[in-house]
N, C-alpha and C. Protein backbone atom coordinates (compact mmCIF):
# COMPACT_ATOMS: atom_id res chain seq x y z
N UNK A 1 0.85 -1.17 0.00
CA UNK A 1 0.00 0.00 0.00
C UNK A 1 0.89 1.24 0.00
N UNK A 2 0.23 2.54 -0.95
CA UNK A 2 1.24 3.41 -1.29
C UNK A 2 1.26 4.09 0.33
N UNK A 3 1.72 5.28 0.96
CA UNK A 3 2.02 6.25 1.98
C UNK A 3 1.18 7.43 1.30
N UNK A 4 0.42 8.34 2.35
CA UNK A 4 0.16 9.93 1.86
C UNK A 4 0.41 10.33 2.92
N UNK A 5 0.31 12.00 2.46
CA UNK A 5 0.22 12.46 3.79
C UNK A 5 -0.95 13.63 3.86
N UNK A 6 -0.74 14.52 5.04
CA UNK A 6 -2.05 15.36 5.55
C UNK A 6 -0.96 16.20 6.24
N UNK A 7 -1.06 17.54 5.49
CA UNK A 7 -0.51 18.96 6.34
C UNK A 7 -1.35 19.25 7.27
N UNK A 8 -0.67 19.48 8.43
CA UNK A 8 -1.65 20.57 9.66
C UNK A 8 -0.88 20.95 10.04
N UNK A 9 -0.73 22.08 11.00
CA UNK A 9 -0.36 22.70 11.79
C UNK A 9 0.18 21.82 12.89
N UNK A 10 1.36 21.76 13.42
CA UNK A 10 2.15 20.97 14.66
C UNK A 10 1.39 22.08 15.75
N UNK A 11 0.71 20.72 16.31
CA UNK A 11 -0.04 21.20 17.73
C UNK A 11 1.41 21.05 18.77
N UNK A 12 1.43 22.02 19.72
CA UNK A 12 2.03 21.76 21.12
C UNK A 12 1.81 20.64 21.79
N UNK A 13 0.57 20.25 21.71
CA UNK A 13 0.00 19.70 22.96
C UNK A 13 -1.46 19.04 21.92
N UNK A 14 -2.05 17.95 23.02
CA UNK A 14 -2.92 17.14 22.49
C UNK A 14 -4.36 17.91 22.16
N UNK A 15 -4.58 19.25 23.62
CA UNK A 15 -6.01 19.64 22.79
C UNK A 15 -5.77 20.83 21.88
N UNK A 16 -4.54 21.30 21.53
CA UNK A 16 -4.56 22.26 20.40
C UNK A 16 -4.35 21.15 18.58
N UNK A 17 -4.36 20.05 19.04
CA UNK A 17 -5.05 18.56 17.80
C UNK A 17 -6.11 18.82 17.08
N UNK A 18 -6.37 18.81 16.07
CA UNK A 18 -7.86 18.67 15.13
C UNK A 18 -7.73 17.01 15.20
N UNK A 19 -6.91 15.87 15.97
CA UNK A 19 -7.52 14.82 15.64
C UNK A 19 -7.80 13.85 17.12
N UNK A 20 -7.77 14.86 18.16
CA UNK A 20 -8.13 14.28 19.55
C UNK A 20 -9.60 14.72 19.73
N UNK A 21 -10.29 13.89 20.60
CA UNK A 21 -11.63 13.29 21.06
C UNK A 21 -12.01 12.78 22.02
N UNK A 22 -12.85 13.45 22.87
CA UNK A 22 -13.42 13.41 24.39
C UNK A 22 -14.57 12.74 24.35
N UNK A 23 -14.33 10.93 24.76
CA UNK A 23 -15.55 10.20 24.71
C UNK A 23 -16.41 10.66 26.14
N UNK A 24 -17.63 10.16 25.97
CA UNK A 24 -18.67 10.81 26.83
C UNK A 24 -18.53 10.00 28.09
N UNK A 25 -18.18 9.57 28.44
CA UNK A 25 -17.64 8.63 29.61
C UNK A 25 -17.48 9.04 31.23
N UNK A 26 -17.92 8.51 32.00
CA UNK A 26 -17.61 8.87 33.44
C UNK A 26 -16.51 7.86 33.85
N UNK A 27 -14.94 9.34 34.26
CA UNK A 27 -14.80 9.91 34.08
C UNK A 27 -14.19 10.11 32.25
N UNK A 28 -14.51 11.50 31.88
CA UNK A 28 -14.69 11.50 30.09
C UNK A 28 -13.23 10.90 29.96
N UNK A 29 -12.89 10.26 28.74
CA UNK A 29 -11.40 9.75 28.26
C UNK A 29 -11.32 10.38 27.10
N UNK A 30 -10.17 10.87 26.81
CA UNK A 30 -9.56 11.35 25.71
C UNK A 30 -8.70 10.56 24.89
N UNK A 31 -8.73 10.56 23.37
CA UNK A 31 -8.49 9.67 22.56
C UNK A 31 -7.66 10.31 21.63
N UNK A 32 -6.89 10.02 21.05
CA UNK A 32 -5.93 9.90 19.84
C UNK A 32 -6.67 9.55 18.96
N UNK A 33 -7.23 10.25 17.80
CA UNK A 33 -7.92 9.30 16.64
C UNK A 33 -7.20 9.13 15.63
N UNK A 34 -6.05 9.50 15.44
CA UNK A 34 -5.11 9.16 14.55
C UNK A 34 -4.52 7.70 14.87
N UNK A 35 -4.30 7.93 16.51
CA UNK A 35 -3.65 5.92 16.72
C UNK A 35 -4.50 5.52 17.76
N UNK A 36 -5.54 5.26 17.68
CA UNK A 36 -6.70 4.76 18.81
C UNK A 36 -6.50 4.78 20.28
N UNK A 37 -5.41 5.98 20.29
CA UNK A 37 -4.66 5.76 21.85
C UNK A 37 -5.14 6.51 22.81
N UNK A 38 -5.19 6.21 24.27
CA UNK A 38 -5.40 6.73 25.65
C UNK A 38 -4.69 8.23 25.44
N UNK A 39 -5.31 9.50 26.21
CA UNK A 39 -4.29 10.74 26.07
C UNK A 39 -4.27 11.00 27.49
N UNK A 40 -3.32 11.04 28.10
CA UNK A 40 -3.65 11.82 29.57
C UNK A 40 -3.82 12.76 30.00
N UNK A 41 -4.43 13.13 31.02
CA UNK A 41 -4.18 14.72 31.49
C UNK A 41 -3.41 15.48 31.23
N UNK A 42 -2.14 15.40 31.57
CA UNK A 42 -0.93 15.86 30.79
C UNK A 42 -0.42 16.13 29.49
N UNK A 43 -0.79 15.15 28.84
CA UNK A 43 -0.55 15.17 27.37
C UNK A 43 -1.57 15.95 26.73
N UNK A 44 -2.78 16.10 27.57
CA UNK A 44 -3.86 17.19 26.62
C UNK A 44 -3.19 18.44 27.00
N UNK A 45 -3.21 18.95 28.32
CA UNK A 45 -2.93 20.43 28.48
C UNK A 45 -1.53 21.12 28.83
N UNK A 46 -0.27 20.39 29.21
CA UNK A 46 1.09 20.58 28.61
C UNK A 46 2.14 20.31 27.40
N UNK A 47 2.35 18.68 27.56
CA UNK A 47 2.89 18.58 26.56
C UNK A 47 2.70 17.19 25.72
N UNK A 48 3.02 17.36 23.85
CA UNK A 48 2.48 16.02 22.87
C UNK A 48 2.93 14.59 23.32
N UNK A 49 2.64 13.76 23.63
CA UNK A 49 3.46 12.72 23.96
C UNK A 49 4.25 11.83 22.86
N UNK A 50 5.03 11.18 23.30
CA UNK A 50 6.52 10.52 22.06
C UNK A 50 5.69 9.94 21.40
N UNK A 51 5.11 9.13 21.46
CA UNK A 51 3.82 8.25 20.13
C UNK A 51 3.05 8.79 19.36
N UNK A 52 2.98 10.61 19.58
CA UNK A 52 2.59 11.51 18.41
C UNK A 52 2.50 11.09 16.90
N UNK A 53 1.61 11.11 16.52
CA UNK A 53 2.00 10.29 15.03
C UNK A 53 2.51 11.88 13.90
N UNK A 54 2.19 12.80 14.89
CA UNK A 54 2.32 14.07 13.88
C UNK A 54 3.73 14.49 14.06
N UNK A 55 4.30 14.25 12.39
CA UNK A 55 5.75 14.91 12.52
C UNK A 55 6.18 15.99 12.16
N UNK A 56 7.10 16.83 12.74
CA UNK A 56 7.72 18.04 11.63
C UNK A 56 7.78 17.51 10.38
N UNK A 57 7.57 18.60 9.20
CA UNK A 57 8.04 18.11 7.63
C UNK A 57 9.16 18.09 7.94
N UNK A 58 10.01 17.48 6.76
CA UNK A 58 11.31 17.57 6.70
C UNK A 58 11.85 18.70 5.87
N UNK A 59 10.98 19.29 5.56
CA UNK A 59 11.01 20.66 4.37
C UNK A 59 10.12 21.72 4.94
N UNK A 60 10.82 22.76 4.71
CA UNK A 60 9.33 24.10 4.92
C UNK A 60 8.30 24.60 4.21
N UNK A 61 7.07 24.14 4.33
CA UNK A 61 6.07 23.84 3.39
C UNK A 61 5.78 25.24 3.87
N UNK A 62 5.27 26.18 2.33
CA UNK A 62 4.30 27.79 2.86
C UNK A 62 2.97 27.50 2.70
């Protein structure tokens, strides 16, 4: 299968993401929908965690 990709903006952090998601849950869980993953407290409102699937380009796209 070929590779693509998808420009966005490099978020800081998990809730400045267009691809994280707050299931309705008691208490709510936050999701990675890019890699079906757990986000923690931390990782939403300080900092991205290493399993980020979002990378710097390797080029400076305008």
């Amino acid at each position: 299968m070929s590779k693509g990709i998808i420009v966005v903006d490099m978020p800081e952090r998990c809730n400045q993401c267009k691809f994280w998601f707050a299931k309705a849950t008691v208490p709510i869980e936050y999701r990675c929908m890019g890699l079906q993953k757990e986000i923690t407290e931390k990782n939403l409102t300080e900092e991205k965690p290493d399993w980020c699937p979002i990378k710097e380009a390797p080029i400076k796209l305008e």
